[in-house]
N, C-alpha and C. Protein backbone atom coordinates (compact mmCIF):
# COMPACT_ATOMS: atom_id res chain seq x y z
N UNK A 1 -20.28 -14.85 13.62
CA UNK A 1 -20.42 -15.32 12.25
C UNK A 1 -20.68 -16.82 12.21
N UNK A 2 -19.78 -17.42 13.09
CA UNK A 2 -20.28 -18.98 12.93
C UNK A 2 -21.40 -19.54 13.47
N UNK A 3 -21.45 -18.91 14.40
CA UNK A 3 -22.61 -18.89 15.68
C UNK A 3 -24.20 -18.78 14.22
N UNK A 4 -24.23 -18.23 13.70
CA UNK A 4 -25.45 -16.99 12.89
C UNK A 4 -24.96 -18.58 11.47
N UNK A 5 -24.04 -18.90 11.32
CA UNK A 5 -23.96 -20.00 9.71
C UNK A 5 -24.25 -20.90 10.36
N UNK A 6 -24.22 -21.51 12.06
CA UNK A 6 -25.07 -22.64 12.11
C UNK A 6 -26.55 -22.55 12.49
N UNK A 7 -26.58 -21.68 13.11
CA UNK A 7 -27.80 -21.83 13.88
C UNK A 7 -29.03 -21.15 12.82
N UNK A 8 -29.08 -19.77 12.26
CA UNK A 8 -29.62 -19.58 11.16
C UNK A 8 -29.88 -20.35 10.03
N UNK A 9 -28.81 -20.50 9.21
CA UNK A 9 -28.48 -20.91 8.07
C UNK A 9 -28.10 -22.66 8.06
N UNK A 10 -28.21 -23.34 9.21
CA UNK A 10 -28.55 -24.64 9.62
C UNK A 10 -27.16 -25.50 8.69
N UNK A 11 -26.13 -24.41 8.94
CA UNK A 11 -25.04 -25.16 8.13
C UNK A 11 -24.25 -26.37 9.11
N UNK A 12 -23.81 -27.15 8.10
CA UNK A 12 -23.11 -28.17 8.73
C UNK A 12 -21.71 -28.60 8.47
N UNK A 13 -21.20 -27.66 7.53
CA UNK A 13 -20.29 -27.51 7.23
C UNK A 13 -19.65 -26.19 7.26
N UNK A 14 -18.83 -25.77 7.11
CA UNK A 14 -18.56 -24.32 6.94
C UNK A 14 -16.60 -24.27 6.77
N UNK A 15 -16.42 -24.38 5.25
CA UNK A 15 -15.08 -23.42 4.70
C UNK A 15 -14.97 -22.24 4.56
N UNK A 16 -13.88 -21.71 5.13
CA UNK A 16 -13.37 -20.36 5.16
C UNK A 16 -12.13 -20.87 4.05
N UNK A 17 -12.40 -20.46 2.73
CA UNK A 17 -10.85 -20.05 1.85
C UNK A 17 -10.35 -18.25 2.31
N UNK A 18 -9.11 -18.60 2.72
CA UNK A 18 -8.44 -17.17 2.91
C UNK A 18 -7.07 -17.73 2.93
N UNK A 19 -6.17 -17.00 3.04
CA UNK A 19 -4.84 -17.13 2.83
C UNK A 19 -4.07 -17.53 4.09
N UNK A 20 -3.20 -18.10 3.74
CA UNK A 20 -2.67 -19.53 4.78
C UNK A 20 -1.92 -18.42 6.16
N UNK A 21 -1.55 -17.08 5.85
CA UNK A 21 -1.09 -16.23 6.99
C UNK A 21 -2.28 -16.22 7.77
N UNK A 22 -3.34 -16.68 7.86
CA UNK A 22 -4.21 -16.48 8.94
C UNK A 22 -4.73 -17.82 9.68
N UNK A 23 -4.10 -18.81 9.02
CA UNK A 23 -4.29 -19.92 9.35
C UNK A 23 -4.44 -19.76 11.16
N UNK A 24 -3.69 -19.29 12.11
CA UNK A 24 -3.43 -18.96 13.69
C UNK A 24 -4.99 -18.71 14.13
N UNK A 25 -5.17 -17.68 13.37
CA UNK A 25 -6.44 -17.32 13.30
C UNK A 25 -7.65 -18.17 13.19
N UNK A 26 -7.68 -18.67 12.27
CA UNK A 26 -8.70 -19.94 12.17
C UNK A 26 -8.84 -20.95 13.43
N UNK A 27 -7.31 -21.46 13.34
CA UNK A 27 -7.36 -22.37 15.03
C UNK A 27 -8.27 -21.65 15.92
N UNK A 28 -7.54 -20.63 16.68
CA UNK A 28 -7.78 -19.79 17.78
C UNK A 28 -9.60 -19.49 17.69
N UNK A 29 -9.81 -19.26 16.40
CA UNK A 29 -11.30 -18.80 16.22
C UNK A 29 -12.57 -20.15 15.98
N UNK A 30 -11.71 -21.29 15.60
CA UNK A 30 -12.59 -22.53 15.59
C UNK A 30 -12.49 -22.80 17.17
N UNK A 31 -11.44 -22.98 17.71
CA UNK A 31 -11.39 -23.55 19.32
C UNK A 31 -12.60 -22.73 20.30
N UNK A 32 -12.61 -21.29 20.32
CA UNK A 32 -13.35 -20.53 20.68
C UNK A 32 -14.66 -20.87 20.44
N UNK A 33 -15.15 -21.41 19.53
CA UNK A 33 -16.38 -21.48 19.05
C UNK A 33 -16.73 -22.75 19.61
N UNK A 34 -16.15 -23.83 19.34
CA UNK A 34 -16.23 -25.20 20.54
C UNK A 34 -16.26 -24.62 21.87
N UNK A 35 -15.49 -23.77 22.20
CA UNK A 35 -15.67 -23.50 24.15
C UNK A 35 -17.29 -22.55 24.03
N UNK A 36 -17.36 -22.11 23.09
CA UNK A 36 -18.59 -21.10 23.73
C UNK A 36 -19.97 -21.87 23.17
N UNK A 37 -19.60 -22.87 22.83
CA UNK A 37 -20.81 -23.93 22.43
C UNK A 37 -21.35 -23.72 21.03
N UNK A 38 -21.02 -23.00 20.68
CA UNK A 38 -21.46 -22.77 18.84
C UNK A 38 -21.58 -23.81 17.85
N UNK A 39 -19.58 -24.47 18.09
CA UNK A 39 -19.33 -25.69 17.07
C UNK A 39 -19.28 -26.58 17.61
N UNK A 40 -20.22 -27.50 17.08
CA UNK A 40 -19.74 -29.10 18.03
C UNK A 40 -19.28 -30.12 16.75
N UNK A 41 -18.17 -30.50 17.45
CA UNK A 41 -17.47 -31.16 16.05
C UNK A 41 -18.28 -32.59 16.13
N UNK A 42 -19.09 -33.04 16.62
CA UNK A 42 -19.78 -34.29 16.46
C UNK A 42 -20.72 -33.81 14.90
N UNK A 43 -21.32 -32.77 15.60
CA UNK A 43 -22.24 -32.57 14.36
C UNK A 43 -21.95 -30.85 13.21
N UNK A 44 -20.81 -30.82 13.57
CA UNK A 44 -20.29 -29.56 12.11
C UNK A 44 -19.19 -29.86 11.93
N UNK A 45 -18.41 -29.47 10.92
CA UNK A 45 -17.39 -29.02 10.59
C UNK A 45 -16.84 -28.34 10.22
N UNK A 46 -15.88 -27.25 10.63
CA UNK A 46 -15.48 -25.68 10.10
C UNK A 46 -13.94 -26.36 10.01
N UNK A 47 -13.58 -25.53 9.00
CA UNK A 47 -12.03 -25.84 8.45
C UNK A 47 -11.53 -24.66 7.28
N UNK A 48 -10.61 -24.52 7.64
CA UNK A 48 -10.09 -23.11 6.55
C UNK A 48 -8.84 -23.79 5.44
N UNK A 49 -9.56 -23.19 4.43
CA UNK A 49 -8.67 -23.58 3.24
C UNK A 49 -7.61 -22.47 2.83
N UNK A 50 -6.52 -22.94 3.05
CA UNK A 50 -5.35 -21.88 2.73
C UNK A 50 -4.74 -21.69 1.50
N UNK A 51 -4.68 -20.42 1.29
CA UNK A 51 -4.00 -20.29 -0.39
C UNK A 51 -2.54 -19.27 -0.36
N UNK A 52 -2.34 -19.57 -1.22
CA UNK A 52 -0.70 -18.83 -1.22
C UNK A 52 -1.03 -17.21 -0.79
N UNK A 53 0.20 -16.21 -0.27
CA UNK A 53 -0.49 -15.11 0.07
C UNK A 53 -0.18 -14.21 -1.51
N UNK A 54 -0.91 -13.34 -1.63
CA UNK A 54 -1.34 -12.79 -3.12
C UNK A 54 -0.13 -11.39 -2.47
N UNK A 55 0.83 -11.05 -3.58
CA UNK A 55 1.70 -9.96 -3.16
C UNK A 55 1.44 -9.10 -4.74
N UNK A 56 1.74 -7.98 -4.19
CA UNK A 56 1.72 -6.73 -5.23
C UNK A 56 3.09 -6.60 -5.94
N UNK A 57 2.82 -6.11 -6.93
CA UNK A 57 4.40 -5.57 -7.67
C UNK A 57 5.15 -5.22 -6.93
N UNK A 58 4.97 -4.34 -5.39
CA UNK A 58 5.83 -4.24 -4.92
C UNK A 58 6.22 -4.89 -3.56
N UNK A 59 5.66 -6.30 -4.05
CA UNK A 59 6.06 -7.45 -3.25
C UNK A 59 5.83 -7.34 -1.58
N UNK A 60 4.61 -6.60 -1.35
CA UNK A 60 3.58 -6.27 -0.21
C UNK A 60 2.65 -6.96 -0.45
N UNK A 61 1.99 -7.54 0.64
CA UNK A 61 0.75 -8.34 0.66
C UNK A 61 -0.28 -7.43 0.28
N UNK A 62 -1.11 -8.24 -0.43
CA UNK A 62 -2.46 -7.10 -1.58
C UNK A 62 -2.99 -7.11 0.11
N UNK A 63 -4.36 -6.11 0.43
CA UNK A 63 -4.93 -5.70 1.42
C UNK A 63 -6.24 -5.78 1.02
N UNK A 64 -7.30 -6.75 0.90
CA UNK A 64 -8.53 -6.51 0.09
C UNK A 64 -9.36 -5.73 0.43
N UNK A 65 -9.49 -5.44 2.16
CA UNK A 65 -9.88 -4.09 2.22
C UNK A 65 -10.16 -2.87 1.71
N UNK A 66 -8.34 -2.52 1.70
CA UNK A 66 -8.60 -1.23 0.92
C UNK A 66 -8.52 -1.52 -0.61
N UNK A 67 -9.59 -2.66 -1.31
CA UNK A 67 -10.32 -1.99 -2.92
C UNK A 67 -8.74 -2.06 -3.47
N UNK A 68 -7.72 -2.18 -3.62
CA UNK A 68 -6.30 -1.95 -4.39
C UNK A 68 -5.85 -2.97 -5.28
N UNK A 69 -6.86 -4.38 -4.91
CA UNK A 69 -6.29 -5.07 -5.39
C UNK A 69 -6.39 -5.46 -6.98
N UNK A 70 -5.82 -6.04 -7.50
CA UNK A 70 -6.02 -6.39 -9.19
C UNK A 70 -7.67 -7.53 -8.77
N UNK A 71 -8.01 -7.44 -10.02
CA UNK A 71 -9.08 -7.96 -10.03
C UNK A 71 -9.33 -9.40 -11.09
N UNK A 72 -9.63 -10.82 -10.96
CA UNK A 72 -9.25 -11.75 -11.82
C UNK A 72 -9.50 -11.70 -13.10
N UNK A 73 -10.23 -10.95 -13.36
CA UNK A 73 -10.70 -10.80 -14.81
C UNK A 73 -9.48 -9.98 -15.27
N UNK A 74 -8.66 -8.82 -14.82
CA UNK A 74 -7.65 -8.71 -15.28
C UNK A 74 -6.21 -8.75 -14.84
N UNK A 75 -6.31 -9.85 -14.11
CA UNK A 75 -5.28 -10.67 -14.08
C UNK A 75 -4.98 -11.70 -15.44
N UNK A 76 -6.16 -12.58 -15.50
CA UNK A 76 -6.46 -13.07 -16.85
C UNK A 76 -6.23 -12.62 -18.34
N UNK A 77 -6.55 -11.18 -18.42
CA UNK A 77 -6.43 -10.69 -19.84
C UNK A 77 -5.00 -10.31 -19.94
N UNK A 78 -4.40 -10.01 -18.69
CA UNK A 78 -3.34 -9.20 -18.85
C UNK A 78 -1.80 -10.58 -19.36
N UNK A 79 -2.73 -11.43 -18.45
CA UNK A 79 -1.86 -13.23 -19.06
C UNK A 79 -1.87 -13.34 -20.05
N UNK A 80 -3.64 -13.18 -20.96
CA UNK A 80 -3.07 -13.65 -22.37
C UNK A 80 -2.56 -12.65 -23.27
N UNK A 81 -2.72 -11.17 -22.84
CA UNK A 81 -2.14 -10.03 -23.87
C UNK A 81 -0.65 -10.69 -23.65
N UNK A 82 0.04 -11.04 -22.54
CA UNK A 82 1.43 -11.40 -22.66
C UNK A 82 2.27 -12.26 -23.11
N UNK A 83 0.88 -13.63 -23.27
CA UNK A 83 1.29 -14.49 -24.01
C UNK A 83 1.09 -14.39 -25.16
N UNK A 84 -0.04 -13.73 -25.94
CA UNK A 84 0.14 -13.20 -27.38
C UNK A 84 1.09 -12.76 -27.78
N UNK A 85 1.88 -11.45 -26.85
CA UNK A 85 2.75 -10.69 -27.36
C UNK A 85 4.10 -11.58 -27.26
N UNK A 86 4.29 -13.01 -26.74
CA UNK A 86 5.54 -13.88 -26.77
C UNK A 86 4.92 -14.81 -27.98
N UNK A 87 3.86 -15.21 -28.66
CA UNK A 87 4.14 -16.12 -29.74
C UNK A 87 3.64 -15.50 -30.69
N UNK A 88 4.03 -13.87 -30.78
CA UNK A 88 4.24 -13.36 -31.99
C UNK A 88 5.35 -12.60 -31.98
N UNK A 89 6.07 -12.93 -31.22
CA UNK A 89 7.88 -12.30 -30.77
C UNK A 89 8.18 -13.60 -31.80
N UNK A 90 7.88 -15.01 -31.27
CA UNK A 90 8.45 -16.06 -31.92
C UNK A 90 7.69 -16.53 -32.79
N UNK A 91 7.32 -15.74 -33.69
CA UNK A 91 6.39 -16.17 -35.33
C UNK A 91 5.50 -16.79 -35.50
N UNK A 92 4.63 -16.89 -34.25
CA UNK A 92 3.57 -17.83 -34.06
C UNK A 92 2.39 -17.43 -35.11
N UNK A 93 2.40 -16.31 -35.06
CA UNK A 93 1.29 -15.42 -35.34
C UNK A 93 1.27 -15.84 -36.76
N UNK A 94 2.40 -15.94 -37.91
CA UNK A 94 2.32 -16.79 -38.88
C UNK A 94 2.06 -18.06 -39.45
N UNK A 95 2.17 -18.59 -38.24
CA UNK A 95 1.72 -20.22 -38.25
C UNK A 95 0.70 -20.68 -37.98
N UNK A 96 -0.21 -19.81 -37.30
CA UNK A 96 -1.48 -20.02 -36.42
C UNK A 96 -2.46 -19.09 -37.00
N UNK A 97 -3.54 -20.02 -37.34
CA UNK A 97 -4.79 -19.08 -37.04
C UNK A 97 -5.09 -18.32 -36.04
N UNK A 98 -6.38 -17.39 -36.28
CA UNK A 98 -6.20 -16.32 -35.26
C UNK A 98 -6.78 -16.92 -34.44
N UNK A 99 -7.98 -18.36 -34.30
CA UNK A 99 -8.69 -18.95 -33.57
C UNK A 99 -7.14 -19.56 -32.64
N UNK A 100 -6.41 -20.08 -33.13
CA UNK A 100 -5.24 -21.19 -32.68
C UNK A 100 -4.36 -20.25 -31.87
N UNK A 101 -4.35 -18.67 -32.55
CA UNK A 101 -3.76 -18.14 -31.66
C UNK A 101 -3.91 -17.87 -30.39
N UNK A 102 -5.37 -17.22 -30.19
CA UNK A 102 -6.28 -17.17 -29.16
C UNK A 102 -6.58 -18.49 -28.25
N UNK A 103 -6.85 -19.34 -28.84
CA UNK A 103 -6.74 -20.50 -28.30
C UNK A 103 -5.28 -20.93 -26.96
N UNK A 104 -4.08 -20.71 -27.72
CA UNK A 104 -3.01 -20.98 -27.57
C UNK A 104 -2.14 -19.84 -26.56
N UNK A 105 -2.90 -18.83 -26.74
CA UNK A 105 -2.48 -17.46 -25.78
C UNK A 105 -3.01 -17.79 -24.38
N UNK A 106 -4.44 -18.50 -24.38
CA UNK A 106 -5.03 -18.71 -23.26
C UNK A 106 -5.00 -20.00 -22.77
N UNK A 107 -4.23 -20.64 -23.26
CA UNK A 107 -3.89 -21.89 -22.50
C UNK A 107 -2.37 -21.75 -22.07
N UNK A 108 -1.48 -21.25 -22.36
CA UNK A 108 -0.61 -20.73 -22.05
C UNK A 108 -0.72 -19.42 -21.06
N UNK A 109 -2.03 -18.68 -20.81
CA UNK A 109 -1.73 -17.61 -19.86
C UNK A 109 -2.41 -18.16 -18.46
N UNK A 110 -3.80 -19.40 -18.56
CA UNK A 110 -4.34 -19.69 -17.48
C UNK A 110 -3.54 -20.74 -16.98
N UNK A 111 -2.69 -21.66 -18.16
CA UNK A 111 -1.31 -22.68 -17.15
C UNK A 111 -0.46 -22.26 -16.39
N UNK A 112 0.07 -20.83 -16.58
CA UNK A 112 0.69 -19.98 -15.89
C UNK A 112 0.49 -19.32 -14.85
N UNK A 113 -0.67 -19.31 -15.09
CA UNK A 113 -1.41 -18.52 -13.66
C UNK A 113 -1.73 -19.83 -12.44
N UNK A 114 -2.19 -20.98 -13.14
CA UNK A 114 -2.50 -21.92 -12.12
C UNK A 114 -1.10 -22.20 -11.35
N UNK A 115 -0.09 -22.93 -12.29
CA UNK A 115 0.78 -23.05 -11.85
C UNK A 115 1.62 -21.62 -10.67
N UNK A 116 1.76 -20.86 -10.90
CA UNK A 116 2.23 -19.77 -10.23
C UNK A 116 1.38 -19.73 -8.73
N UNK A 117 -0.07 -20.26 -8.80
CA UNK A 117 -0.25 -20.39 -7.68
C UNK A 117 -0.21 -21.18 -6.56
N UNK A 118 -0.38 -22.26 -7.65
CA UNK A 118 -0.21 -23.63 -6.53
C UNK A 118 1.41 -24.03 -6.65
N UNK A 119 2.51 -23.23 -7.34
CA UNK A 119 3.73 -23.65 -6.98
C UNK A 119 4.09 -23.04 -5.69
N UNK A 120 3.09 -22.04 -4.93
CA UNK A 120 3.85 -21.38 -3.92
C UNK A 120 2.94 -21.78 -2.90
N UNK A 121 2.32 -23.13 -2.53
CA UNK A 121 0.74 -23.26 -1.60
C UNK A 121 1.52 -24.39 -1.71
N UNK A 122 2.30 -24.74 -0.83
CA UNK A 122 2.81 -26.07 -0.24
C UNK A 122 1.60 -27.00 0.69
């Protein structure tokens, strides 16, 4: 793969975002690629960007493989149906336009989501 993103595709850079449990992996698989002549760190750079690991309701690592996983688009809706349904628990829904509501559902469901991820990506 790296071999085929430089030499093909004449890249000179190359990020891998995947989740920080494979970080071992990345080492082991960048070093390899310097010994077999692929990467030369004079002139590329490969580096993996790590993100928190994504767990299921039942607090198992999602598997993207097997297709199971939630998908961001409804991860997203399912944030702001929840935050709708909390600022019309607390009377929002009377105070707010429906624009302000909407507005206010989704700034409250994508702060939540950001935060939730980068509170656990030390």
């Amino acid at each position: 793969a790296i071999r085929q993103r430089i030499n093909e595709e004449g890249a000179e850079r190359i990020v891998y975002v995947v989740d920080s449990g494979q970080g071992v992996h990345f080492v082991t698989f960048f070093d390899a690629a310097k010994k077999c002549g692929f990467l030369d760190p004079a002139r590329h750079k490969a580096e993996h960007i790590g993100f928190g690991v994504v767990l299921g309701e039942d607090k198992k690592k999602f598997k993207t493989r097997s297709g199971d996983t939630v998908k961001l688009m409804s991860l997203l809706n399912e944030g702001v149906d929840r935050a709708t349904k909390k600022l019309q628990e607390k009377g929002r829904d009377k105070e707010l336009t429906q624009e302000e509501q909407t507005a206010a559902a989704e700034a409250i469901a994508y702060g939540c989501i950001k935060y939730a991820d980068l509170s656990h990506n030390h």
